[in-house]
PDB file of N, CA and C in Angstrom:
ATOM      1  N   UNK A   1      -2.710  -6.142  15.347  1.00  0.00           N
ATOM      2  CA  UNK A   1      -2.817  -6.441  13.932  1.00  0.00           C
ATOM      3  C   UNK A   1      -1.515  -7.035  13.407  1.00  0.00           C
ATOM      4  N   UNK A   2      -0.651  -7.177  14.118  1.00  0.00           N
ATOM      5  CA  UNK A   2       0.808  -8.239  14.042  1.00  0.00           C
ATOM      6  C   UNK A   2       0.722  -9.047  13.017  1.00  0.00           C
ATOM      7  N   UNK A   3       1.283  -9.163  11.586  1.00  0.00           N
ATOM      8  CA  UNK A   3       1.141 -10.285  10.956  1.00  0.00           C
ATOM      9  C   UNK A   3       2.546 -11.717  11.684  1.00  0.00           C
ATOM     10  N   UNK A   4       3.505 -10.883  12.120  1.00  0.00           N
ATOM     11  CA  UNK A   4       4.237 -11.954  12.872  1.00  0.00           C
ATOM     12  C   UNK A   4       5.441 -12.153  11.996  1.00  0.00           C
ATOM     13  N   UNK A   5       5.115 -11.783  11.074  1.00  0.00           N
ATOM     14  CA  UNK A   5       6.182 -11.601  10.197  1.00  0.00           C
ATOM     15  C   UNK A   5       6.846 -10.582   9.726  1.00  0.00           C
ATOM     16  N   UNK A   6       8.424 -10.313   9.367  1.00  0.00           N
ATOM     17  CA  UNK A   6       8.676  -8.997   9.095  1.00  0.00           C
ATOM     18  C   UNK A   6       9.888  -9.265   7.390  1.00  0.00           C
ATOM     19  N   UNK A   7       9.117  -8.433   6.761  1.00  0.00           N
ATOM     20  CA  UNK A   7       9.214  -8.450   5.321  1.00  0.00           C
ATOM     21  C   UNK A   7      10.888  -8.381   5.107  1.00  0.00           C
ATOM     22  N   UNK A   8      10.946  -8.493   4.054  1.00  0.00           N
ATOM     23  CA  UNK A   8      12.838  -8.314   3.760  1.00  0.00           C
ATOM     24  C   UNK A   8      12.254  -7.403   2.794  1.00  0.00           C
ATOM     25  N   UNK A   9      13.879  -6.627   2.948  1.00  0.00           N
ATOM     26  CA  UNK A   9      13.681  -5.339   2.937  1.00  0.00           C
ATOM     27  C   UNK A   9      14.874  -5.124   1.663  1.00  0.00           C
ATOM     28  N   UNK A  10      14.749  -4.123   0.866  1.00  0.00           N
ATOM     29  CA  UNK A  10      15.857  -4.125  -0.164  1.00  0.00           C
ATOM     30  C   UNK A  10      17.283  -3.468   0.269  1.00  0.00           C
ATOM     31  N   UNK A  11      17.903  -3.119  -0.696  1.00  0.00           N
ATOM     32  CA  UNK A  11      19.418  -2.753  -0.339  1.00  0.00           C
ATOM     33  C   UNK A  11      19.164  -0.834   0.602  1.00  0.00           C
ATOM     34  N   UNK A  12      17.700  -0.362  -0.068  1.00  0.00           N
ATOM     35  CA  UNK A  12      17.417   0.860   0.274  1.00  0.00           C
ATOM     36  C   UNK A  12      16.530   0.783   1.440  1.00  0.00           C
ATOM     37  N   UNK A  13      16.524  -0.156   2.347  1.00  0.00           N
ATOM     38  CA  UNK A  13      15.504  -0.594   3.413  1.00  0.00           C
ATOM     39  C   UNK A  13      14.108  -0.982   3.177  1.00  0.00           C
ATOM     40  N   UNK A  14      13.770  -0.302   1.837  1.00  0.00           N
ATOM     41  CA  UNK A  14      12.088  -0.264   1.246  1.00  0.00           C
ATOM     42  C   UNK A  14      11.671  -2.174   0.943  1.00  0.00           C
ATOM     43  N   UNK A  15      10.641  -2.031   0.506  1.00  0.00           N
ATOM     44  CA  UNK A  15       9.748  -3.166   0.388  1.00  0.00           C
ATOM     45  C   UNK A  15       8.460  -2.823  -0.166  1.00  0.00           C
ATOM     46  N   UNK A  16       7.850  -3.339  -1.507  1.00  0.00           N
ATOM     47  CA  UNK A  16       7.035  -2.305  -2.496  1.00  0.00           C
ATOM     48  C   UNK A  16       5.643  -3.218  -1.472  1.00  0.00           C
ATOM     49  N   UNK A  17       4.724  -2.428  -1.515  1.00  0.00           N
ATOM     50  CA  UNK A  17       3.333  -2.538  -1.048  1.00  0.00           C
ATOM     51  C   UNK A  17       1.904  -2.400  -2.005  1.00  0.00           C
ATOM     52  N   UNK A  18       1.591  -3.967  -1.911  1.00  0.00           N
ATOM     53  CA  UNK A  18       0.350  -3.341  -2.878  1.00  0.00           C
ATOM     54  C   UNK A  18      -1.030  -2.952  -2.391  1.00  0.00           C
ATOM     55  N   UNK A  19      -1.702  -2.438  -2.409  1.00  0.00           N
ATOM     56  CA  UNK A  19      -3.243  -2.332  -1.929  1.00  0.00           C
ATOM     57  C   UNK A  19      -4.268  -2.706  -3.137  1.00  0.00           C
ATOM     58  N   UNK A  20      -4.895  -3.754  -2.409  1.00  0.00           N
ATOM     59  CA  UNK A  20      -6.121  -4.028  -2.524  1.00  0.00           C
ATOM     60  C   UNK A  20      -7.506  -4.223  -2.206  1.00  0.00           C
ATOM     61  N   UNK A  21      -8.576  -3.468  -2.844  1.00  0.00           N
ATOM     62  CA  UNK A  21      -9.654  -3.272  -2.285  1.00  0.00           C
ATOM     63  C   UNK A  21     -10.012  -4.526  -1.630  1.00  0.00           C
ATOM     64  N   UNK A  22     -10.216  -4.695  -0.864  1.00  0.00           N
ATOM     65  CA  UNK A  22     -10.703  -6.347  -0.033  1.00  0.00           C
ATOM     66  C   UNK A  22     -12.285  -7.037  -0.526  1.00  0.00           C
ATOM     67  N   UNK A  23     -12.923  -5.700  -0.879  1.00  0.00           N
ATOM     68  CA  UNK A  23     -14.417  -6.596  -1.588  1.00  0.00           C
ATOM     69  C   UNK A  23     -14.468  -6.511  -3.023  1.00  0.00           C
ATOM     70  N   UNK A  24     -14.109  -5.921  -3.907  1.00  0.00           N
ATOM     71  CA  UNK A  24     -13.613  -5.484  -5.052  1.00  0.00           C
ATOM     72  C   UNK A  24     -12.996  -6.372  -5.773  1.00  0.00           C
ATOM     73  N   UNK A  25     -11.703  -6.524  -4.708  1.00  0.00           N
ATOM     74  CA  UNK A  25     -10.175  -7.230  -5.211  1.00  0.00           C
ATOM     75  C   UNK A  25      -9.403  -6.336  -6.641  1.00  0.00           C
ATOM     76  N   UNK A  26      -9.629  -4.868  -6.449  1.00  0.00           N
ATOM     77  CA  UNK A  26      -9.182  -4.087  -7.427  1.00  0.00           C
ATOM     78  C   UNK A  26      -7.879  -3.663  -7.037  1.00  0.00           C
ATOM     79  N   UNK A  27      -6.773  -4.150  -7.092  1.00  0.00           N
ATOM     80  CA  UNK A  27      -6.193  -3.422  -7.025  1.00  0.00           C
ATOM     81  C   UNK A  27      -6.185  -1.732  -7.027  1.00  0.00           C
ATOM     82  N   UNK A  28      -5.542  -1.074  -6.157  1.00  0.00           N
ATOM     83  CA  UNK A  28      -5.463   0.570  -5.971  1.00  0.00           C
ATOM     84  C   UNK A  28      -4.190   1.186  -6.031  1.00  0.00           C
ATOM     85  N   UNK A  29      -3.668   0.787  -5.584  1.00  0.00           N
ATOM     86  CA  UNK A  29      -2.296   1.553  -5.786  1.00  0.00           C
ATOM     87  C   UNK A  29      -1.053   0.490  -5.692  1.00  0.00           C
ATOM     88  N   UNK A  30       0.548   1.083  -5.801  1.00  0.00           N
ATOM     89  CA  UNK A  30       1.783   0.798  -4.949  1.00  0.00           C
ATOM     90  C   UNK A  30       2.039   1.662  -4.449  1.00  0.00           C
ATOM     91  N   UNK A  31       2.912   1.414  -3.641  1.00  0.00           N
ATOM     92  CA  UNK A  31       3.495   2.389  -2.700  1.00  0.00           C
ATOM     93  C   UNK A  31       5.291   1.565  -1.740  1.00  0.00           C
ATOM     94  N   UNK A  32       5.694   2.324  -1.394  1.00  0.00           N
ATOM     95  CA  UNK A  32       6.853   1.400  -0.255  1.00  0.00           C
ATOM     96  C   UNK A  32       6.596   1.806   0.941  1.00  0.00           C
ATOM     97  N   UNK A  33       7.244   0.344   1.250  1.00  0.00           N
ATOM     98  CA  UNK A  33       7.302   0.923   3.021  1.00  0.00           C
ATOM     99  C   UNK A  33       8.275   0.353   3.284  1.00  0.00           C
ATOM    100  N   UNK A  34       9.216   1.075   4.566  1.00  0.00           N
ATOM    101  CA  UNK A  34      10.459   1.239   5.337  1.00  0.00           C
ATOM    102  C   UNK A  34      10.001   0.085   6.404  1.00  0.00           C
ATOM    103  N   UNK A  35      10.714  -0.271   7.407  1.00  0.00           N
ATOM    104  CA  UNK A  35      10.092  -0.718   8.319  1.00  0.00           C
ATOM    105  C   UNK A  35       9.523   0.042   9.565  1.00  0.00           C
ATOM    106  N   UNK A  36       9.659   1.563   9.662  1.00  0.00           N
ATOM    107  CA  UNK A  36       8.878   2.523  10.667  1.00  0.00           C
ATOM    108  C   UNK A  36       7.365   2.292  10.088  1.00  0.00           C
ATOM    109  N   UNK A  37       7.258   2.298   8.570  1.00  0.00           N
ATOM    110  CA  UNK A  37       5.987   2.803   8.105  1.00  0.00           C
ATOM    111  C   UNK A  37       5.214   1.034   8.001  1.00  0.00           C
ATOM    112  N   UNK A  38       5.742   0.143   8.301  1.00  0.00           N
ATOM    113  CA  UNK A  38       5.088  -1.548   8.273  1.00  0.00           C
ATOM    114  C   UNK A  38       4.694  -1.878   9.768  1.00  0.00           C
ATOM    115  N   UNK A  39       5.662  -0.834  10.737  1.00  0.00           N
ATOM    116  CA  UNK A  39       5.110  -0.855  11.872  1.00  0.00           C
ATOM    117  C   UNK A  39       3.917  -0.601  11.964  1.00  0.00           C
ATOM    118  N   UNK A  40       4.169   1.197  11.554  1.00  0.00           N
ATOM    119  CA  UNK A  40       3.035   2.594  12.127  1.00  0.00           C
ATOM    120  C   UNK A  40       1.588   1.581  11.850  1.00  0.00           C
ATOM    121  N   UNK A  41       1.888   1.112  10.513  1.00  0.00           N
ATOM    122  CA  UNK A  41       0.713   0.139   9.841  1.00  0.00           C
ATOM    123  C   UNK A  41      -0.290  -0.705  10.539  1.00  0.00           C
ATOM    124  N   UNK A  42       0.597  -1.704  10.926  1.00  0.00           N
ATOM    125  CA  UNK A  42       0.433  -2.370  12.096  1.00  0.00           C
ATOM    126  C   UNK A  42      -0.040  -2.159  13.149  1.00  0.00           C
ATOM    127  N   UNK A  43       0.142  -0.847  13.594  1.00  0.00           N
ATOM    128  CA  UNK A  43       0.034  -0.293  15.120  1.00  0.00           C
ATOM    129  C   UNK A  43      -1.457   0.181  14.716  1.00  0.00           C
ATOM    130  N   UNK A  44      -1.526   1.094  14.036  1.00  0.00           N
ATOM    131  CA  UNK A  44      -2.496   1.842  13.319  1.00  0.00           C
ATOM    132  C   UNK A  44      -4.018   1.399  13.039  1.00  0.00           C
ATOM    133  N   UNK A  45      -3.356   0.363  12.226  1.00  0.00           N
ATOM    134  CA  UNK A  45      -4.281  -0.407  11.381  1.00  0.00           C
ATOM    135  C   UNK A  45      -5.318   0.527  10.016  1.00  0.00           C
ATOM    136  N   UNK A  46      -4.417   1.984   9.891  1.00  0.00           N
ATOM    137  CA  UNK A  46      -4.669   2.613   8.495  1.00  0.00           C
ATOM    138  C   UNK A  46      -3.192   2.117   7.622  1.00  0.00           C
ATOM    139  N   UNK A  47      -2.734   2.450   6.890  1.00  0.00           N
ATOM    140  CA  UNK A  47      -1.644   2.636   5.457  1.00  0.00           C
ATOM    141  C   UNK A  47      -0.488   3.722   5.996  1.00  0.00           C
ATOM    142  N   UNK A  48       0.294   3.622   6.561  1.00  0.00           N
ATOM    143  CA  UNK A  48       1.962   4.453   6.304  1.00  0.00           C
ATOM    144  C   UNK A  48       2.180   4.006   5.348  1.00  0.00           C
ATOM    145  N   UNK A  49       3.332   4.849   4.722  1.00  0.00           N
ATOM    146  CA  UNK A  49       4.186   4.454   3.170  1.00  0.00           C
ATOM    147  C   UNK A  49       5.849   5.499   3.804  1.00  0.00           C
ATOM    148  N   UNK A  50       6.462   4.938   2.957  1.00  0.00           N
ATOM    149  CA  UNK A  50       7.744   5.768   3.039  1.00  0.00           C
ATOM    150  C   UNK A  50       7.676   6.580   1.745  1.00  0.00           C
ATOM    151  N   UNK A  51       7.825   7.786   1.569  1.00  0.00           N
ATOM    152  CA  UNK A  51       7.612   8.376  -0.367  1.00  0.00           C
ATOM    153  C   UNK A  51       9.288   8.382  -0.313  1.00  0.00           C
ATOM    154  N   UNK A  52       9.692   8.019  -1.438  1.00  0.00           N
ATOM    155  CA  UNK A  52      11.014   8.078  -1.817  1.00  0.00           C
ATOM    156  C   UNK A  52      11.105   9.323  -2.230  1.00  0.00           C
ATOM    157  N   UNK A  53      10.530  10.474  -3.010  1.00  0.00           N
ATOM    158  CA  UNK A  53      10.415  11.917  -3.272  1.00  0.00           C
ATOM    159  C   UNK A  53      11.034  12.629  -1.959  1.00  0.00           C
ATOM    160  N   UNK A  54      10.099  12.358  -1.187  1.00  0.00           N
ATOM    161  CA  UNK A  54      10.009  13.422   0.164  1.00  0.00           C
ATOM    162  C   UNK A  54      11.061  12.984   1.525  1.00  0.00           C
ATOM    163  N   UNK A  55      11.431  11.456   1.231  1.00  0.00           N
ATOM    164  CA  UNK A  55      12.307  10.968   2.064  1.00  0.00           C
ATOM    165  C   UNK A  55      11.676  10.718   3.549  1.00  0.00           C
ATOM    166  N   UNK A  56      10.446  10.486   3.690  1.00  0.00           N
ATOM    167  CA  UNK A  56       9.932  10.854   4.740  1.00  0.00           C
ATOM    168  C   UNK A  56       8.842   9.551   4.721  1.00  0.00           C
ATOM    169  N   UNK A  57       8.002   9.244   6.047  1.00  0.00           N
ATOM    170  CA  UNK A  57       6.625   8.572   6.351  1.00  0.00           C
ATOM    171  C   UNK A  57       5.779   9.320   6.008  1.00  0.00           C
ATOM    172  N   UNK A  58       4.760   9.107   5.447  1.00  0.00           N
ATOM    173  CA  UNK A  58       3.705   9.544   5.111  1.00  0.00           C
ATOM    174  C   UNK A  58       2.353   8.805   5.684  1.00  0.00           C
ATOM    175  N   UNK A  59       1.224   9.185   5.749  1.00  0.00           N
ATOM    176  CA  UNK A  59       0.177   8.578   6.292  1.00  0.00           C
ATOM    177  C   UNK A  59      -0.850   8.497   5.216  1.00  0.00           C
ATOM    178  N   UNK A  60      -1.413   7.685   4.797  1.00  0.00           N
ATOM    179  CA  UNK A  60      -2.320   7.968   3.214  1.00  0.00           C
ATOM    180  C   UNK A  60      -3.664   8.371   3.946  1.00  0.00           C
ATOM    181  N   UNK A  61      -4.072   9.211   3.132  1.00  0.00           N
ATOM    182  CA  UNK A  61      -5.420   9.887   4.176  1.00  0.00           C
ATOM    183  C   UNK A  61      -5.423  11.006   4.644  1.00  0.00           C
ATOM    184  N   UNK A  62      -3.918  11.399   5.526  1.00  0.00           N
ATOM    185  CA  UNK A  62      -3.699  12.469   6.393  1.00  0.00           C
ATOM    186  C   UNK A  62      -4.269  13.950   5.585  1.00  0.00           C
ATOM    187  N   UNK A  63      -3.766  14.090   4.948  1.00  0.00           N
ATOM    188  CA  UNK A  63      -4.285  15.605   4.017  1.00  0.00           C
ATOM    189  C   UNK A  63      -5.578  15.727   3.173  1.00  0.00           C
ATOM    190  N   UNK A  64      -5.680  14.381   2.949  1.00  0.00           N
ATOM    191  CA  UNK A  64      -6.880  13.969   1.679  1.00  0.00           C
ATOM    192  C   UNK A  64      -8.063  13.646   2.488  1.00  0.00           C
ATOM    193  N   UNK A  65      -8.152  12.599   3.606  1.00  0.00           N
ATOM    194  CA  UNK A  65      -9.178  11.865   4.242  1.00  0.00           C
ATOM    195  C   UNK A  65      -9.372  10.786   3.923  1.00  0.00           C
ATOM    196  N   UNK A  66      -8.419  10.430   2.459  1.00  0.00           N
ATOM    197  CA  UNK A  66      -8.507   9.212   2.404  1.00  0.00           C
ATOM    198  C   UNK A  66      -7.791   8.412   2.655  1.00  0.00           C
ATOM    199  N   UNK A  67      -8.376   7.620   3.663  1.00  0.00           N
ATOM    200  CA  UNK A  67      -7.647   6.796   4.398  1.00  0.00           C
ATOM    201  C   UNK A  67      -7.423   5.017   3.789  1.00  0.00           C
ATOM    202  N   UNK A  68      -6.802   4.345   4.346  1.00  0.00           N
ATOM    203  CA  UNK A  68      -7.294   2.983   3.668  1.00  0.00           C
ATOM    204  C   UNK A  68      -6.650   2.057   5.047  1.00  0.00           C
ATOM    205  N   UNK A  69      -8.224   1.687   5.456  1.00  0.00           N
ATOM    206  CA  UNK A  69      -8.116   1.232   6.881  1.00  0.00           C
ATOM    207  C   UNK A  69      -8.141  -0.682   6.515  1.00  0.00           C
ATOM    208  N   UNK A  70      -6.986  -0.963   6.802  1.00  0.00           N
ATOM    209  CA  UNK A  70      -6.171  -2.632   6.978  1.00  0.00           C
ATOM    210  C   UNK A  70      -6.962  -3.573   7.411  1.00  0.00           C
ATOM    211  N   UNK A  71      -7.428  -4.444   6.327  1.00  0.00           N
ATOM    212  CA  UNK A  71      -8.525  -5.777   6.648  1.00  0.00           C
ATOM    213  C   UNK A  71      -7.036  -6.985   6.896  1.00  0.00           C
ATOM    214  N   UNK A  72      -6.113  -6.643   5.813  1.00  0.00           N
ATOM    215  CA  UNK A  72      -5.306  -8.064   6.061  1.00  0.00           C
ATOM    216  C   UNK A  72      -3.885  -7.877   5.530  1.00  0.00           C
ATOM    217  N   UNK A  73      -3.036  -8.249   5.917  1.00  0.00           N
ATOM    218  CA  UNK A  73      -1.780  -7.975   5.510  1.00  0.00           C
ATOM    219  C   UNK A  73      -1.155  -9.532   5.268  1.00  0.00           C
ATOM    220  N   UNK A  74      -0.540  -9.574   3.596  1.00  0.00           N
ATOM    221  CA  UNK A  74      -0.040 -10.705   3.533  1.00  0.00           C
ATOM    222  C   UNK A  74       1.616 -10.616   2.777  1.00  0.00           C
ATOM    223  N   UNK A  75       2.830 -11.170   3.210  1.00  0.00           N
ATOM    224  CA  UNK A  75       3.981 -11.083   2.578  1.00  0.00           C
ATOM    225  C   UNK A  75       4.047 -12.137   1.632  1.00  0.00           C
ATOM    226  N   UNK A  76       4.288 -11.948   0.405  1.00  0.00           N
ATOM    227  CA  UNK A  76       4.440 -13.508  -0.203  1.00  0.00           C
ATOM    228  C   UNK A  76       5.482 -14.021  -0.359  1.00  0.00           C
ATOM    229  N   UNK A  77       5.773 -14.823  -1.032  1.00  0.00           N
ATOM    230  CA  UNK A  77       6.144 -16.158  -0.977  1.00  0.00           C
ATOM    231  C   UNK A  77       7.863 -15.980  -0.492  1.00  0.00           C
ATOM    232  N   UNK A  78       8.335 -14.877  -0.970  1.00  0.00           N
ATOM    233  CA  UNK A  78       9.850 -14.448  -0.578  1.00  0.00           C
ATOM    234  C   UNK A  78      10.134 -13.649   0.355  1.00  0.00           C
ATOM    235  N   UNK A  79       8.810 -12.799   0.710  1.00  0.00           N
ATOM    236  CA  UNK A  79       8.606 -11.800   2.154  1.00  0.00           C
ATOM    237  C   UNK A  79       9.080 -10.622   1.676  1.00  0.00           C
ATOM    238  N   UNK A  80       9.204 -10.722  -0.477  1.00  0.00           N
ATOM    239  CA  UNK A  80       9.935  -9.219  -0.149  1.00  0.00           C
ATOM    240  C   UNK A  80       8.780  -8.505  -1.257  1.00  0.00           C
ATOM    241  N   UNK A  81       7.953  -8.803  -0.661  1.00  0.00           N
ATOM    242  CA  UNK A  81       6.067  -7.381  -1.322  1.00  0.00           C
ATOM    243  C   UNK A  81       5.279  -7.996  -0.605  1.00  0.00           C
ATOM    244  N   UNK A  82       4.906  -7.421  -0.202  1.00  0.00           N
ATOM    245  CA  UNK A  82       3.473  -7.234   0.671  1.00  0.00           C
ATOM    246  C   UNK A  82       2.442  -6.966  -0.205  1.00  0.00           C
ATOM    247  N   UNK A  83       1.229  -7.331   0.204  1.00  0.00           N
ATOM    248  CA  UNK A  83      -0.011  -7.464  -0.258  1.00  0.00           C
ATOM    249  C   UNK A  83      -1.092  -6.651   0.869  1.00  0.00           C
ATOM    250  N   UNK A  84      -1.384  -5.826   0.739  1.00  0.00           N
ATOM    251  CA  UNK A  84      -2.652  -4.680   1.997  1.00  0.00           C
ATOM    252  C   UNK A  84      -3.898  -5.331   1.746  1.00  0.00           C
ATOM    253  N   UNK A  85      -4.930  -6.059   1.425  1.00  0.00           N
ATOM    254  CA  UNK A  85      -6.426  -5.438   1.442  1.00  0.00           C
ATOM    255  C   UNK A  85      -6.456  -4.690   1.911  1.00  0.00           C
ATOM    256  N   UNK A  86      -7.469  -3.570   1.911  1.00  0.00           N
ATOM    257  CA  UNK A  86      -7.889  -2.412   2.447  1.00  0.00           C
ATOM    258  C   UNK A  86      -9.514  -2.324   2.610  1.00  0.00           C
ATOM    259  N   UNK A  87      -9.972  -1.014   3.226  1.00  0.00           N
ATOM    260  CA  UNK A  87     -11.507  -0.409   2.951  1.00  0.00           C
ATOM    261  C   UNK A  87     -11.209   0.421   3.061  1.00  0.00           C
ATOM    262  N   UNK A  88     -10.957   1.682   1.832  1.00  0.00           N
ATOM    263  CA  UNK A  88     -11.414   2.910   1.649  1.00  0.00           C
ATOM    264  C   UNK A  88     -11.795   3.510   1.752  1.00  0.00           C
ATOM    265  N   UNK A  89     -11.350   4.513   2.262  1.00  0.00           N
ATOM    266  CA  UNK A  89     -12.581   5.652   2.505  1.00  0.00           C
ATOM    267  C   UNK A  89     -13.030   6.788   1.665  1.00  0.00           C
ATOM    268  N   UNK A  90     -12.156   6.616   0.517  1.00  0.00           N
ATOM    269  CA  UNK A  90     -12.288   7.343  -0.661  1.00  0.00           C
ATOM    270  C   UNK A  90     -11.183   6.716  -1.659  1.00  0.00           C
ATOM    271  N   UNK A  91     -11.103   8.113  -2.727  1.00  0.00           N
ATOM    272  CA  UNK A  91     -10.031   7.360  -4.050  1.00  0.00           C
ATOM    273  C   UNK A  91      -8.744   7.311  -3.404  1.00  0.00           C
ATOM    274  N   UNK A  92      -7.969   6.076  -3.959  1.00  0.00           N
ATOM    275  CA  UNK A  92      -6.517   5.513  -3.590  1.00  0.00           C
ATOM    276  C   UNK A  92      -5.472   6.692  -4.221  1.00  0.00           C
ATOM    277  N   UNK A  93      -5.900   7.337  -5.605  1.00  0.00           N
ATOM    278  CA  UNK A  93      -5.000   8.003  -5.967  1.00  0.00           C
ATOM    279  C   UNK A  93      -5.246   9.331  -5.694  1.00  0.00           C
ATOM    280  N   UNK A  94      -4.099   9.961  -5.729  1.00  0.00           N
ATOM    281  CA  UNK A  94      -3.839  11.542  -5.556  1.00  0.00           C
ATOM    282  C   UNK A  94      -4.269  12.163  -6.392  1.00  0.00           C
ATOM    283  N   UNK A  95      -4.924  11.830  -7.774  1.00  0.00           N
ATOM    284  CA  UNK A  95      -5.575  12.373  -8.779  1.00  0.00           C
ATOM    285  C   UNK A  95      -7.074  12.534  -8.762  1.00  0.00           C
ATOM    286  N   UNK A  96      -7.434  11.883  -7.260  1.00  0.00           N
ATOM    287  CA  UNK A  96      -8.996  11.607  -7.214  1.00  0.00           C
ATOM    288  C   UNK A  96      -9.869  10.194  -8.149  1.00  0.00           C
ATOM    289  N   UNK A  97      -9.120   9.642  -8.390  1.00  0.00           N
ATOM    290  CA  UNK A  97      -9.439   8.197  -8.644  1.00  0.00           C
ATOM    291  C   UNK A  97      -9.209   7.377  -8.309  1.00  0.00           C
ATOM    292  N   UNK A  98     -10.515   6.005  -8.211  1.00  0.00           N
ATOM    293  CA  UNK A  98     -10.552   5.211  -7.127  1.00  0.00           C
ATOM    294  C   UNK A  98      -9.505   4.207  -7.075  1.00  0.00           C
ATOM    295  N   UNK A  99      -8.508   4.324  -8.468  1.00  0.00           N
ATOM    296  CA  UNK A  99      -7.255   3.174  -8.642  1.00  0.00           C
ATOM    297  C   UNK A  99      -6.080   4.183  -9.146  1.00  0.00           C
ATOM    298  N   UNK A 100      -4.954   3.720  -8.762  1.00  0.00           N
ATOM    299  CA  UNK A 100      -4.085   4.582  -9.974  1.00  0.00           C
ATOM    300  C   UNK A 100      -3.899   3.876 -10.820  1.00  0.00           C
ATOM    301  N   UNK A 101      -4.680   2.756 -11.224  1.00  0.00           N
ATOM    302  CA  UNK A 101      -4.438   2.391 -12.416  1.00  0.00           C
ATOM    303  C   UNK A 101      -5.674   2.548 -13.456  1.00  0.00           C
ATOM    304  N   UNK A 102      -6.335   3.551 -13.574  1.00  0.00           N
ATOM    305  CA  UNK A 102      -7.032   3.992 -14.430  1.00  0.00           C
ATOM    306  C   UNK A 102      -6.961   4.566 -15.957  1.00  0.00           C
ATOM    307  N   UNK A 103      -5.570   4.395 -16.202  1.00  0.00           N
ATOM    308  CA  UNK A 103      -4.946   5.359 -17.491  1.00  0.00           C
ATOM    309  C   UNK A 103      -5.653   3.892 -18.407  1.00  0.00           C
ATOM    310  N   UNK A 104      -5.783   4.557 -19.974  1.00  0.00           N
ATOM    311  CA  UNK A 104      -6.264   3.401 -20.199  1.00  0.00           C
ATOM    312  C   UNK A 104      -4.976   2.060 -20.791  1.00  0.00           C
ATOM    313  N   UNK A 105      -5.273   1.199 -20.777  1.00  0.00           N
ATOM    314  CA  UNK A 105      -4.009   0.621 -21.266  1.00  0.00           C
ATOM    315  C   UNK A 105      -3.798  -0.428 -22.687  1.00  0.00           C
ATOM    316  N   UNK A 106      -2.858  -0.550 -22.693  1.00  0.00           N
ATOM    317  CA  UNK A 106      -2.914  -1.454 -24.386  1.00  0.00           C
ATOM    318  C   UNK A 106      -2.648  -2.824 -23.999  1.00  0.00           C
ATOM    319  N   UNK A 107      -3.643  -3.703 -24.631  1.00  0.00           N
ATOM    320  CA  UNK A 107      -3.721  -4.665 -24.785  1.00  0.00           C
ATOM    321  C   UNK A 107      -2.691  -5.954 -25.669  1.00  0.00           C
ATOM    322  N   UNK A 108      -1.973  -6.706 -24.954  1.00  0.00           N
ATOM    323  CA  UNK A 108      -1.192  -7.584 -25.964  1.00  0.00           C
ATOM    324  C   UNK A 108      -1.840  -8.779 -26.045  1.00  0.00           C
ATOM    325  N   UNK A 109      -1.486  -9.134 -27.472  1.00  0.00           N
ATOM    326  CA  UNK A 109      -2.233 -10.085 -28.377  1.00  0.00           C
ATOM    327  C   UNK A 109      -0.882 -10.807 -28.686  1.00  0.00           C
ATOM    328  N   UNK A 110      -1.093 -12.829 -28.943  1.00  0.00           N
ATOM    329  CA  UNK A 110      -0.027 -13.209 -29.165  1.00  0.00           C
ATOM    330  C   UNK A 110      -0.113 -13.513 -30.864  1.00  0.00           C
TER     331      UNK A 110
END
């Protein structure tokens, strides 16, 4: 699952990650990843993240089941965010919803 490319990475090694549902195109979450966890990814072909909290790799799924198994991985245009599609196997967030961006939000008007 090699994209062949390897992301640039910030002053803290991280590199923010977005996931997106691949049939949807809903966005689901952010998250970072180190370069252990862009590997594991890779290797995997589920979601590692690095949590800056815990200082550690994490596996999304591992405790929950929800997993978010890798249709396509794209770096853009500067190589420094990544873009996931995914397929889900349940909600993206830790709150049990299918986005973390569900809060509701305010609208700007010009």
């Amino acid at each position: 699952m090699s994209s062949g490319l390897e992301p640039s990475y910030d002053a803290n090694g991280l590199v923010p990650a977005i996931l997106q549902d691949s049939v949807s195109k809903r966005v689901l979450m952010l998250a970072y990843m180190n370069s252990e966890a862009y590997s594991l990814t890779q290797e995997h072909g589920t979601c590692h993240f690095f949590s800056r909290s815990r200082n550690e790799i994490w596996h999304k799924g591992a405790t929950s089941g929800n997993f978010m198994k890798v249709v396509s991985i794209e770096l853009d245009c500067d190589s420094d965010a990544i873009l996931i599609q995914v397929n889900p196997s349940g909600p993206a967030c830790h709150n049990g919803t299918e986005s973390c961006f569900e809060a509701e939000t305010e609208e700007l008007t010009n």
